[in-house]
N, C-alpha and C. Protein backbone atom coordinates (compact mmCIF):
# COMPACT_ATOMS: atom_id res chain seq x y z
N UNK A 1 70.62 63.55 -77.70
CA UNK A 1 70.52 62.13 -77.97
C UNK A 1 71.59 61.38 -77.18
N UNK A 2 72.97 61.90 -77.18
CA UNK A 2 73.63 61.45 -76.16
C UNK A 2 73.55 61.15 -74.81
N UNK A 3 72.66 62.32 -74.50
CA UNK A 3 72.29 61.94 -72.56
C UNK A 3 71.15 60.98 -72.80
N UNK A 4 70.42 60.95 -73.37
CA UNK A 4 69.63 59.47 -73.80
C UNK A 4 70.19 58.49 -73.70
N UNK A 5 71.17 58.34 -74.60
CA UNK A 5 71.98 57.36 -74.67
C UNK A 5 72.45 56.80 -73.40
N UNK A 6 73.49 57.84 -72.48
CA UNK A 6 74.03 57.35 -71.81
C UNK A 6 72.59 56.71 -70.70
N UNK A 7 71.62 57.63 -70.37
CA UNK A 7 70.52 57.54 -69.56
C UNK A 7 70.34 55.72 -69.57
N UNK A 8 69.97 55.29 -70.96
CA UNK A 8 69.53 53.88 -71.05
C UNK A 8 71.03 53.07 -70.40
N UNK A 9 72.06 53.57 -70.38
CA UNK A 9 72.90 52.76 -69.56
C UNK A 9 72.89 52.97 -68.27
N UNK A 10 72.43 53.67 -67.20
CA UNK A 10 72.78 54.58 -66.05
C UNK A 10 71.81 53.23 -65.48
N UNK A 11 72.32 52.62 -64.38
CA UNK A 11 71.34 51.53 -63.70
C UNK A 11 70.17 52.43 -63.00
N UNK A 12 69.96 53.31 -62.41
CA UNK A 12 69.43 54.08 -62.09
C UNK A 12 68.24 54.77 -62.50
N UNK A 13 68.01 54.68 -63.69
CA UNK A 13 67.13 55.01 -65.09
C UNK A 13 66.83 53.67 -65.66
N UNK A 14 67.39 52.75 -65.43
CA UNK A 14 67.05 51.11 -65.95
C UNK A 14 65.61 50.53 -65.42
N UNK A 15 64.82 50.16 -66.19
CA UNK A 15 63.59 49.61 -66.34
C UNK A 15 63.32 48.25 -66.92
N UNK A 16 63.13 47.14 -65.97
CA UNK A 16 63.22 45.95 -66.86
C UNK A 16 61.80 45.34 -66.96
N UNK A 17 61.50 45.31 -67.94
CA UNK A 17 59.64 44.88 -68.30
C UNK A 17 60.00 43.86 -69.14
N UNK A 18 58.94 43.39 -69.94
CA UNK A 18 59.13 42.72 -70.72
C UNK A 18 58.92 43.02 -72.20
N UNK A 19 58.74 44.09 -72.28
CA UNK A 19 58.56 45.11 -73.56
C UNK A 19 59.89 46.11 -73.53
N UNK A 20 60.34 45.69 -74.67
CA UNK A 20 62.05 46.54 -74.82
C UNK A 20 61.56 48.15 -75.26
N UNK A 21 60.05 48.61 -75.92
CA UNK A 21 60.27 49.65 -75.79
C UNK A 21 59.49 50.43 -74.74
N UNK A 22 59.01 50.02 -73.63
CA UNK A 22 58.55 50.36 -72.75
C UNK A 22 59.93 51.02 -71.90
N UNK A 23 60.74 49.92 -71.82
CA UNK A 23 62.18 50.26 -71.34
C UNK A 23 62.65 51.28 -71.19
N UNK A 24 62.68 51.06 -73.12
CA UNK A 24 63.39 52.34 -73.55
C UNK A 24 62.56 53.82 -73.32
N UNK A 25 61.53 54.00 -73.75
CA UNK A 25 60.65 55.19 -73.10
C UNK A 25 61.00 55.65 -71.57
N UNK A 26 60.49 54.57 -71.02
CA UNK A 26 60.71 54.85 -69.23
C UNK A 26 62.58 55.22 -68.74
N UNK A 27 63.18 54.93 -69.25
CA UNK A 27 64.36 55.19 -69.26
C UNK A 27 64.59 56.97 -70.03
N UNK A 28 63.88 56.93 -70.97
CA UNK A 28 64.10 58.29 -71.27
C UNK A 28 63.23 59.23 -70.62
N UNK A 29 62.15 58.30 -69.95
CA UNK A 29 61.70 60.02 -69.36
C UNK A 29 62.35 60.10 -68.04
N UNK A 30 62.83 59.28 -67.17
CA UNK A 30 63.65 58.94 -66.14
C UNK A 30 64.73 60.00 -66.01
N UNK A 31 65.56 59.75 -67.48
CA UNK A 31 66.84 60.75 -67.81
C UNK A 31 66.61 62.39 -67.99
N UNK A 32 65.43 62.61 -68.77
CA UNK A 32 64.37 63.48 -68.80
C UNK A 32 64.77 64.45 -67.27
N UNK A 33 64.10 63.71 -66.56
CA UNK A 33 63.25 64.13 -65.29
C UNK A 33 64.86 64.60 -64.61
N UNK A 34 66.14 63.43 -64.78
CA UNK A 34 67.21 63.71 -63.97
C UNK A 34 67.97 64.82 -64.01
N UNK A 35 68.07 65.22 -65.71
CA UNK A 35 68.49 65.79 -66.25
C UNK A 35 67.77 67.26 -66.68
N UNK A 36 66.89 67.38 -66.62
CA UNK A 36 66.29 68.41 -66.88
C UNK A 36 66.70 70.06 -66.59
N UNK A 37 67.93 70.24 -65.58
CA UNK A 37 68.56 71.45 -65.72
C UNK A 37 69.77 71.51 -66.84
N UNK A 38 70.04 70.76 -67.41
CA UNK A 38 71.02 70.24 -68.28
C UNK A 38 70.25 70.60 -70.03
N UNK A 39 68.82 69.78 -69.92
CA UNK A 39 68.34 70.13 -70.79
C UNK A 39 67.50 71.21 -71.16
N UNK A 40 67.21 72.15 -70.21
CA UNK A 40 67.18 73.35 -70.35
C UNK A 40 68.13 73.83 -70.59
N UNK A 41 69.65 74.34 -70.09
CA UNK A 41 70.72 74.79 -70.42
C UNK A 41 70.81 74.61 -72.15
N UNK A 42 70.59 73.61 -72.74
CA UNK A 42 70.66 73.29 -74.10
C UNK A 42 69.70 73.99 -74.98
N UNK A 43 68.63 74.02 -74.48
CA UNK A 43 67.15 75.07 -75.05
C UNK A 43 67.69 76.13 -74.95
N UNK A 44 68.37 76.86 -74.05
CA UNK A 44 68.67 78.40 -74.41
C UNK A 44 70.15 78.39 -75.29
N UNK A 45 71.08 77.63 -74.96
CA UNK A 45 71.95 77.57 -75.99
C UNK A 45 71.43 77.38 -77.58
N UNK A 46 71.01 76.69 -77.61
CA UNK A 46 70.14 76.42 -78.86
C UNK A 46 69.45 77.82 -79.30
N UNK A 47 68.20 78.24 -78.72
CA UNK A 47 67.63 79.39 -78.87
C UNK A 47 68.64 80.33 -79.23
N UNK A 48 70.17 80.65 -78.33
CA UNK A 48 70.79 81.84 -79.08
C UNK A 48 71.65 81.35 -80.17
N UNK A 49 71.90 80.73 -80.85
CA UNK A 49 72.49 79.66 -81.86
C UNK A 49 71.71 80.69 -83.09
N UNK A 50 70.39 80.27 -82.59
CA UNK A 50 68.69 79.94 -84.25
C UNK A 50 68.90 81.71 -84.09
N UNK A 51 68.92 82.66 -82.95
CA UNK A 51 68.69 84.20 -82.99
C UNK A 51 70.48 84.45 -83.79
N UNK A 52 71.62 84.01 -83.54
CA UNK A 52 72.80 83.90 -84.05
C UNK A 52 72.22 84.26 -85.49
N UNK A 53 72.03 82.59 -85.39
CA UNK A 53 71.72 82.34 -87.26
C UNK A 53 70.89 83.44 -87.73
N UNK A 54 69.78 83.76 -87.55
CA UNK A 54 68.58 85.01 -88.19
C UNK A 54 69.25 85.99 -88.29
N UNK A 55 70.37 86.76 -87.15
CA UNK A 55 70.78 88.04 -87.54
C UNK A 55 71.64 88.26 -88.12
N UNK A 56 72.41 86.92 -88.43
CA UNK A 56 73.39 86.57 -89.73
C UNK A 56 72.64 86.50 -90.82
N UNK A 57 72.09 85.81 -91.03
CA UNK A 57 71.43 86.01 -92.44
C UNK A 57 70.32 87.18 -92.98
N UNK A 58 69.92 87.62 -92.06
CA UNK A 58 69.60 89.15 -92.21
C UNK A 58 70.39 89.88 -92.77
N UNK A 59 71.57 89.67 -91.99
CA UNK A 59 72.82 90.88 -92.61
C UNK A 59 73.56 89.79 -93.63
N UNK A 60 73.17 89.10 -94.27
CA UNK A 60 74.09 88.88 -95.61
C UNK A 60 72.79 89.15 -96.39
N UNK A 61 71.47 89.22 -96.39
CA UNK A 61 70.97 89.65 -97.17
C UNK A 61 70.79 91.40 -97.27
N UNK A 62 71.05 91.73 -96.41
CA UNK A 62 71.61 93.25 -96.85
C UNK A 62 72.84 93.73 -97.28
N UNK A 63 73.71 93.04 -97.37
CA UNK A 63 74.54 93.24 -98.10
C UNK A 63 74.88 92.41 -99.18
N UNK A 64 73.83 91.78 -99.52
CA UNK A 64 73.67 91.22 -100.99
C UNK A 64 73.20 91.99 -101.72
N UNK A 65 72.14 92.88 -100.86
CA UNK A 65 70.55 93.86 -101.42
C UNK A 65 71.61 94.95 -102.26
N UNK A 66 72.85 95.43 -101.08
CA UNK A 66 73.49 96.48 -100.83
C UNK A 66 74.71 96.40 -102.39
N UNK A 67 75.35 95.59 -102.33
CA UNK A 67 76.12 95.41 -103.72
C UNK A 67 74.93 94.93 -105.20
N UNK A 68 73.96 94.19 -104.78
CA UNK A 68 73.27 94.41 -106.35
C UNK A 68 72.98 95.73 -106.42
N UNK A 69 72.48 96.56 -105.99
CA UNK A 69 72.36 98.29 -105.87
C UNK A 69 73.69 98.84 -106.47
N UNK A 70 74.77 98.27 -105.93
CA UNK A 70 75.81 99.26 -106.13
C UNK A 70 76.01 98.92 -107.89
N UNK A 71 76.23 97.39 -107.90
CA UNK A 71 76.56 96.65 -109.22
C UNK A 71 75.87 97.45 -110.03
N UNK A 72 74.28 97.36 -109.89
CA UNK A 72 73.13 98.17 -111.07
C UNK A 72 73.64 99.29 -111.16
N UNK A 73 74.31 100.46 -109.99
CA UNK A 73 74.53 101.70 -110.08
C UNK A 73 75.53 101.96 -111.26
N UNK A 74 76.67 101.23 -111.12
CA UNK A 74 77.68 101.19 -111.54
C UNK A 74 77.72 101.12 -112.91
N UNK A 75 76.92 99.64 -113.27
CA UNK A 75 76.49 99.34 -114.77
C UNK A 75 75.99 100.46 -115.32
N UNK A 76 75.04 101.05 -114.76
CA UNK A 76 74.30 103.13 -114.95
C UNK A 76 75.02 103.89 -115.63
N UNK A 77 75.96 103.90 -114.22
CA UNK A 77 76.96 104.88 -115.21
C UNK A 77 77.67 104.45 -116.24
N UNK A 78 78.59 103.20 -116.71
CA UNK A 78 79.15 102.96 -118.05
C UNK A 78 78.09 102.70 -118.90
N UNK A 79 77.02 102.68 -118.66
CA UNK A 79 76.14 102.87 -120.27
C UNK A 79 75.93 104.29 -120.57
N UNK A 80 75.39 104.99 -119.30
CA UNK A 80 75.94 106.64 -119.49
C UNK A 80 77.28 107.22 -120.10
N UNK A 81 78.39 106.19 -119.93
CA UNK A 81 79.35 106.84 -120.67
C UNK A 81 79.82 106.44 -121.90
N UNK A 82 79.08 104.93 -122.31
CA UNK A 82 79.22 104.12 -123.45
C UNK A 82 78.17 105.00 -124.26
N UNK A 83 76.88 105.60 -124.21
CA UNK A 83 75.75 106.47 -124.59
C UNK A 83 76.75 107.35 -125.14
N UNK A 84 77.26 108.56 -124.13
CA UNK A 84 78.15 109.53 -124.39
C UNK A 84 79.06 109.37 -125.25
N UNK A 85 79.83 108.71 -125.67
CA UNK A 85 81.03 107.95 -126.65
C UNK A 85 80.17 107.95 -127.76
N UNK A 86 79.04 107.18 -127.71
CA UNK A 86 78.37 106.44 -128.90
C UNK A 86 77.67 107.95 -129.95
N UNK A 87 77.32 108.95 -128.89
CA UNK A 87 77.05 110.56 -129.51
C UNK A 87 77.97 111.22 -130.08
N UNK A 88 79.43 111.16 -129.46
CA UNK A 88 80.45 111.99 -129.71
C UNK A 88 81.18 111.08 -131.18
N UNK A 89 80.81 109.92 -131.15
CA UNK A 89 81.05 109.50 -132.37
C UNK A 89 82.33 108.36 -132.03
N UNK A 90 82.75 107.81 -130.13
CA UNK A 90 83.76 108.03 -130.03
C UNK A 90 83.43 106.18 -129.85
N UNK A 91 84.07 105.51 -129.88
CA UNK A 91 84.04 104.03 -129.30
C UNK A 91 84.29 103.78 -127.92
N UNK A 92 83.47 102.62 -127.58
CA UNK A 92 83.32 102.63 -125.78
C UNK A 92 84.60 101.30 -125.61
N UNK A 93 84.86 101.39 -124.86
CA UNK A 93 86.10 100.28 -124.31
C UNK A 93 85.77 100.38 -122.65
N UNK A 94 85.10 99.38 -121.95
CA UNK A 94 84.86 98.82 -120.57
C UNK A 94 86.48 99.58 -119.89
N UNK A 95 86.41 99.95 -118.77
CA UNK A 95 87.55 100.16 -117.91
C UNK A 95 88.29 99.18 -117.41
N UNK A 96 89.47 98.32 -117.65
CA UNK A 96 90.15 97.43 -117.26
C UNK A 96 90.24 97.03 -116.01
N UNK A 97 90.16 98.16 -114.98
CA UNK A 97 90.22 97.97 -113.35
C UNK A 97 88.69 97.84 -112.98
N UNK A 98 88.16 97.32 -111.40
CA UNK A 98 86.92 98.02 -110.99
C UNK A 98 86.50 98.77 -110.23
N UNK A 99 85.45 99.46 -110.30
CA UNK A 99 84.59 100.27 -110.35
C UNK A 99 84.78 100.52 -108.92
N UNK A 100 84.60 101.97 -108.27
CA UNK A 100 85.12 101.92 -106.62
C UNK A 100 84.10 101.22 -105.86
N UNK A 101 83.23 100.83 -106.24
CA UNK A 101 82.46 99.58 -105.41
C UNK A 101 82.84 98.12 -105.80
N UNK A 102 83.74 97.52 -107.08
CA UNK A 102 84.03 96.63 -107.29
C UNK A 102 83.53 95.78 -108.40
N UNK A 103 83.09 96.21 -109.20
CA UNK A 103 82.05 95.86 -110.11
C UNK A 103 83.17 96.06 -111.12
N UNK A 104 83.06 95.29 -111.84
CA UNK A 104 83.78 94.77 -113.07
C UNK A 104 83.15 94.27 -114.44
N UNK A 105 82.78 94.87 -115.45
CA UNK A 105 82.07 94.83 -116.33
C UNK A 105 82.71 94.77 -117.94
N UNK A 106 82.63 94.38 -118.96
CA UNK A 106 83.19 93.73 -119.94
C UNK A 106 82.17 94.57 -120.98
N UNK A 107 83.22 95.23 -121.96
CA UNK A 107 82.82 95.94 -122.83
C UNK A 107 81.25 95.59 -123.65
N UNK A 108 81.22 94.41 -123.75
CA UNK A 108 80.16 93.66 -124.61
C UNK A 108 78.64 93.56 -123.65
N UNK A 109 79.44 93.24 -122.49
CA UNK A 109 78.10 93.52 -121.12
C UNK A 109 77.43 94.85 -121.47
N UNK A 110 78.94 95.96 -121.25
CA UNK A 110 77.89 97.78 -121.24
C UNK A 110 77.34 97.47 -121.99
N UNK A 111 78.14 97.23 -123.45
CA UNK A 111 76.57 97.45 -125.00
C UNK A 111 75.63 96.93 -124.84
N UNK A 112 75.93 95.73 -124.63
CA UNK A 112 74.78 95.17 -124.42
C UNK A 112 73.32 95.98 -123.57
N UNK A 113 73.88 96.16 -122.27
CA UNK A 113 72.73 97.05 -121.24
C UNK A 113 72.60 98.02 -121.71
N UNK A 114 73.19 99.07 -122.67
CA UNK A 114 73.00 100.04 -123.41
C UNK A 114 72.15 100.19 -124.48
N UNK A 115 72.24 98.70 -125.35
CA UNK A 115 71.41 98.62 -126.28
C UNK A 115 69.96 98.06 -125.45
N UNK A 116 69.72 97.76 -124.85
CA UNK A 116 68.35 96.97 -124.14
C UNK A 116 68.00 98.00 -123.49
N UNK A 117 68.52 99.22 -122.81
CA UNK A 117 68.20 100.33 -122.05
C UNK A 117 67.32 101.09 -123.03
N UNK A 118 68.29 101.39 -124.36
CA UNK A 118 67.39 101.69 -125.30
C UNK A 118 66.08 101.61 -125.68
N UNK A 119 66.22 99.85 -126.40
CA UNK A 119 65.48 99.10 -126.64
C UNK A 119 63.74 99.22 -125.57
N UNK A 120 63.95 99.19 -124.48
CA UNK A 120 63.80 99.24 -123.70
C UNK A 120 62.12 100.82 -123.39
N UNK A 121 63.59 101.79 -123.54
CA UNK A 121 63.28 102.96 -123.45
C UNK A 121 61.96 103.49 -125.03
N UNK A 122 62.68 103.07 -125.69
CA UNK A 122 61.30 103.02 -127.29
C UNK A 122 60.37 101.97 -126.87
N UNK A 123 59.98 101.30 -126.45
CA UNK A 123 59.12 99.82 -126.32
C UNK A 123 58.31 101.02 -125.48
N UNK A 124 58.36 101.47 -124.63
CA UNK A 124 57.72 102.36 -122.94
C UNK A 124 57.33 103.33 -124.01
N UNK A 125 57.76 104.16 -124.78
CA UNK A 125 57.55 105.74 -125.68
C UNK A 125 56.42 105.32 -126.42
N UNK A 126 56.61 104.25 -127.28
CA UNK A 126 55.78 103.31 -127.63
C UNK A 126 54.38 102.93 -127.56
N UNK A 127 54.48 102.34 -126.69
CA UNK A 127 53.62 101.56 -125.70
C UNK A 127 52.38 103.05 -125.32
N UNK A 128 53.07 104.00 -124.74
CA UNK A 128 52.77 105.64 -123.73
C UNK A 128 51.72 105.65 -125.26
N UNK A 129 51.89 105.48 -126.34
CA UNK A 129 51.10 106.05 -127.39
C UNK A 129 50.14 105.97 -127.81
N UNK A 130 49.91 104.73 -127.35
CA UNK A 130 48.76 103.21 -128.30
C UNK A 130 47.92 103.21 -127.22
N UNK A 131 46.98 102.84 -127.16
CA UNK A 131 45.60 103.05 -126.05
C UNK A 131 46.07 101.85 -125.40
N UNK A 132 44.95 101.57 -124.30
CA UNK A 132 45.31 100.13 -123.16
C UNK A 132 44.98 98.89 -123.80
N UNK A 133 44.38 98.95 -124.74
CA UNK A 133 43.33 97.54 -125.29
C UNK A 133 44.10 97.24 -126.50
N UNK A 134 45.80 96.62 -126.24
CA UNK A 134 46.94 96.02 -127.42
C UNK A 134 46.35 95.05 -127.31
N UNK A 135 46.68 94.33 -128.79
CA UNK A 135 46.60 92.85 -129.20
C UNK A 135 47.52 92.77 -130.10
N UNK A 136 48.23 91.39 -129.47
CA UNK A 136 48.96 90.98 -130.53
C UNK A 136 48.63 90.61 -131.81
N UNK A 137 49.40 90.29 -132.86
CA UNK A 137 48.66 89.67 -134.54
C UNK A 137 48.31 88.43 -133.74
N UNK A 138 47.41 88.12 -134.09
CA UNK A 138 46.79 86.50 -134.06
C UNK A 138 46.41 86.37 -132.08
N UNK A 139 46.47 87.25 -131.70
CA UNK A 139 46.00 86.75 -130.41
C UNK A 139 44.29 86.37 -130.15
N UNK A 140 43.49 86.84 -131.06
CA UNK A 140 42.26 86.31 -131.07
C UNK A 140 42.24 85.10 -132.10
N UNK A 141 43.18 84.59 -132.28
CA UNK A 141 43.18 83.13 -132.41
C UNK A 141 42.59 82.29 -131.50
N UNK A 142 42.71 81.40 -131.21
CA UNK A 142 42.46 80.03 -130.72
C UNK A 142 42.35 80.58 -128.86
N UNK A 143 41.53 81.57 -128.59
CA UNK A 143 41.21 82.28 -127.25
C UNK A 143 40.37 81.24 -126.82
N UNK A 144 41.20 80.78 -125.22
CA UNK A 144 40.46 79.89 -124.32
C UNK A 144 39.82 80.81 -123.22
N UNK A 145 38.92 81.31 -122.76
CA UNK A 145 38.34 81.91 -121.94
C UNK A 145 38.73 81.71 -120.48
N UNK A 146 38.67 80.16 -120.62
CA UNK A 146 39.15 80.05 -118.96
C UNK A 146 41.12 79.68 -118.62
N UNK A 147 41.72 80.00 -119.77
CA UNK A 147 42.99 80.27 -119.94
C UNK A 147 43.42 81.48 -119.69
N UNK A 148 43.93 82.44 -118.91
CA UNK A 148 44.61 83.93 -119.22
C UNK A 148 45.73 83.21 -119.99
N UNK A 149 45.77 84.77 -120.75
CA UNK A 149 46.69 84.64 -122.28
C UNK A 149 46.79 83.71 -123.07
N UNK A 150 45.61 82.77 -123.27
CA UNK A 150 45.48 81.60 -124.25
C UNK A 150 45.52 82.82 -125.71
N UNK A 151 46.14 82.08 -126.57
CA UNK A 151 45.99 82.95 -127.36
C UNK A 151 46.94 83.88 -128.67
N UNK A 152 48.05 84.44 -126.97
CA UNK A 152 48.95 85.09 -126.83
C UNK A 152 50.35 84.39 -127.69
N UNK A 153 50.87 84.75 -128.56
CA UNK A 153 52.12 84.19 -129.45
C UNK A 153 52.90 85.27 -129.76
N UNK A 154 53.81 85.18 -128.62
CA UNK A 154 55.10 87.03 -129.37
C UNK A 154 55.96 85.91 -130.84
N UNK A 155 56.01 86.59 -131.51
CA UNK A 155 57.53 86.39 -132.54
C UNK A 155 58.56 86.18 -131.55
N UNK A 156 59.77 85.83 -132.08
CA UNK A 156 60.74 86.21 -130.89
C UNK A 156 61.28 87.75 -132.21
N UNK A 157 61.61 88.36 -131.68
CA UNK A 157 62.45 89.78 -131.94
C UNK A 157 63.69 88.94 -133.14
N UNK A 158 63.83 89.73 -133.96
CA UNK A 158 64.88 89.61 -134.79
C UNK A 158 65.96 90.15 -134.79
């Protein structure tokens, strides 16, 4: 926009009609035409800029991919060892430092993922038991046909 700019000042590129944006057009393709190894130079600068940017953000999304992996791993094992405690009869207490990938987790977090892992784990055992064709209580209630899951009302869990 700048060599534009300057272009509409350059007497050289100056067009005097009587239509100000005729002017201005003819002046820019003028600058265009003068300039045109200049503004190529800018198209490939540009172009490696946008390839810059893509293979940067490629690689922060792999190493976003790469620490939620590690984080989930990590969380794994202190419910594995909050589990283990909880058998031996023993109380779990989160590790004060973190985790050699960096993950830092708060006693109430493990139980928490421990109890829902559970939770979790009976819902699937569950589920493995009962044929494919579940219905909830009252889901053949008020069934709209051209609704999926019209119908459908969980409790919330107590």
């Amino acid at each position: 926009m700048n060599m534009y700019a300057l272009g509409v000042s350059d007497p050289a590129t100056t067009v005097d009609s009587d239509n100000p944006q005729i002017d201005t057009a003819m002046s820019a393709a003028l600058t265009f035409a003068k300039e045109s190894s200049r503004f190529a130079l800018m198209s490939i600068y540009e172009q490696r800029l946008n390839r810059s940017i893509h293979k940067n953000l490629a690689t922060l999304r792999e190493l976003q991919a790469e620490r939620r992996r590690n984080y989930e791993h990590d969380l794994d094992e202190e419910v594995t060892i909050a589990r283990g405690n909880d058998i031996n009869g023993l109380p779990y207490k989160a590790p004060a430092w973190p985790s050699r990938n960096g993950s830092v987790f708060s006693t109430a977090q493990v139980l928490a993922a421990a109890n829902r892992e559970s939770v979790v784990y009976h819902a699937m055992s569950t589920v493995g038991m009962k044929s494919a064709n579940i219905q909830f209580a009252g889901a053949s209630d008020n069934i709209d046909p051209y609704r999926p899951n019209s119908g459908m009302h969980l409790a919330a869990a107590a």
